[in-house]
Protein backbone atom coordinates (compact mmCIF):
# COMPACT_ATOMS: atom_id res chain seq x y z
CA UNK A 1 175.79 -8.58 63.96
CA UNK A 2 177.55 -9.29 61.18
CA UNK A 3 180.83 -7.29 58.86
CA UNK A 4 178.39 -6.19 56.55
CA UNK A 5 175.53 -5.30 59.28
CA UNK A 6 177.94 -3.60 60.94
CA UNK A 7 179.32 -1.56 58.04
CA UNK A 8 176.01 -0.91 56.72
CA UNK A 9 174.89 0.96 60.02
CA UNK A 10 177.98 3.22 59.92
CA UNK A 11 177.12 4.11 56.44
CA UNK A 12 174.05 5.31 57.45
CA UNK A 13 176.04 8.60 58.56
CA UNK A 14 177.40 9.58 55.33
CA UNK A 15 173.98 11.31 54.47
CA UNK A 16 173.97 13.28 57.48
CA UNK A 17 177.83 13.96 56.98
CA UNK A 18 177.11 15.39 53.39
CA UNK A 19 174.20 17.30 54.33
CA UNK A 20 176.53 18.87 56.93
CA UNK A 21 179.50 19.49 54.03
CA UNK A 22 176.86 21.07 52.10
CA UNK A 23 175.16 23.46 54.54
CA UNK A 24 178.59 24.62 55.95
CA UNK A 25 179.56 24.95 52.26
CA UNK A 26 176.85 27.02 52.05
CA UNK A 27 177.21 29.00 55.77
CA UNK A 28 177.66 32.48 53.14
CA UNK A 29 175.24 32.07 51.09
CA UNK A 30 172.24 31.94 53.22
CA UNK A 31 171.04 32.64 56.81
CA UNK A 32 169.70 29.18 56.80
CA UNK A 33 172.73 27.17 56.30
CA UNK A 34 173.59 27.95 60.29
CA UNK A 35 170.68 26.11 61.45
CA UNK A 36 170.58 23.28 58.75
CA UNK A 37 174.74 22.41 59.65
CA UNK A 38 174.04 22.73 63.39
CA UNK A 39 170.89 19.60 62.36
CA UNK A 40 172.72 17.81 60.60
CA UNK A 41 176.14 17.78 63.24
CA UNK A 42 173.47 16.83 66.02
CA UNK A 43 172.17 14.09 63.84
CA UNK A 44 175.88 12.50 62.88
CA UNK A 45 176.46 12.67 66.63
CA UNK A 46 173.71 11.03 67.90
CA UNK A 47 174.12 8.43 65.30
CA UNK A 48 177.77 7.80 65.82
CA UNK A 49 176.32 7.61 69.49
CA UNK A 50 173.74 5.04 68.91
CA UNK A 51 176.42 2.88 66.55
CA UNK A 52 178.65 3.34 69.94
CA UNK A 53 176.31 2.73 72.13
CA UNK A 54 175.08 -0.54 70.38
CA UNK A 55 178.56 -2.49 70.26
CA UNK A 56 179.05 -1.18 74.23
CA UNK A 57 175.97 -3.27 75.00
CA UNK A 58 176.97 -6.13 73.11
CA UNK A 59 180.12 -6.05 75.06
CA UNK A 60 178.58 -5.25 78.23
CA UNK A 61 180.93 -2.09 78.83
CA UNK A 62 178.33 0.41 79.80
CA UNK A 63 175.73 -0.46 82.98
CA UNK A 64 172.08 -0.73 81.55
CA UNK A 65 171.12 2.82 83.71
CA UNK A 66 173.48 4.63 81.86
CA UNK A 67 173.01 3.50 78.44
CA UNK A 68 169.00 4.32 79.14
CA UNK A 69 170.26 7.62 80.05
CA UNK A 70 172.43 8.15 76.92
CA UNK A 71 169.54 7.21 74.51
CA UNK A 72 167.32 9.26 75.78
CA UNK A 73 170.19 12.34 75.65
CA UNK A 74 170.65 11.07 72.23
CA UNK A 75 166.47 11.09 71.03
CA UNK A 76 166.49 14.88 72.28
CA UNK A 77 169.46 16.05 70.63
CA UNK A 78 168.21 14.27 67.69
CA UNK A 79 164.90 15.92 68.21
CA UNK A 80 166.26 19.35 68.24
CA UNK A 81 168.38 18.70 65.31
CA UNK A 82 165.70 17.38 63.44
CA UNK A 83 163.51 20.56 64.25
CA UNK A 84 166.56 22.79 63.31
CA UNK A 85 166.94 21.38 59.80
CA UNK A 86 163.05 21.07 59.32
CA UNK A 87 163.55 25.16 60.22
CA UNK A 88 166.05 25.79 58.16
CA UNK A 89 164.82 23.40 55.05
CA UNK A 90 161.66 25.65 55.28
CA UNK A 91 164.03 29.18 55.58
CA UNK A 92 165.65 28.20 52.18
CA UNK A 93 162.15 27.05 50.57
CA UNK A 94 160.54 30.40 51.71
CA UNK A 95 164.12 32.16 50.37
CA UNK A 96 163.83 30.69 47.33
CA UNK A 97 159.93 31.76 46.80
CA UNK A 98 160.70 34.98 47.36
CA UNK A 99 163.96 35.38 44.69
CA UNK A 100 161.27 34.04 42.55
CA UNK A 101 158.50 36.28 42.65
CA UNK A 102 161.03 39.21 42.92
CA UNK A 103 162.38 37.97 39.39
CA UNK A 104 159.05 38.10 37.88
């Protein structure tokens, strides 16, 4: 893999890492934000795991049982932090729909 491969697959955290900013920005504000920051930390750290765990196999640092293990520790963390910011992206829709008809 190349520089810019490589440098292009770390970027692919910044989302996760500004969706994180923004819900702990927000941890006051709404009831919601808890679940959506705890997402979006178990999504940066599964991908910073999966960046990790790429370059270890290209090196051959980590045995082939282990890394097998650590992906599939990685897919269920990323599971539950998908479902926790699919949870708390529906909290702040249903939040919002509620301030609305209570303005009306």
């Amino acid at each position: 893999m190349g520089p810019l491969a490589g440098l292009l697959a770390w970027l692919h955290l910044l989302p996760w890492i500004a969706g994180f900013a923004v819900s702990v920005a927000s941890l006051g504000r709404s009831r919601w934000a808890i679940p959506l920051a705890g997402g979006f930390a178990a999504e940066v750290l599964v991908q910073a795991y999966y960046r990790v765990a790429t370059l270890a196999m290209g090196a051959l640092a980590m045995r082939s049982r282990g890394i097998a293990a650590g992906f599939t520790l990685a897919s269920l963390v990323g599971f539950a932090g998908a479902v926790a910011i699919v949870v708390g992206v529906a909290g702040l829709l249903r939040e919002a729909g509620a301030a609305d008809r209570g303005r009306r």
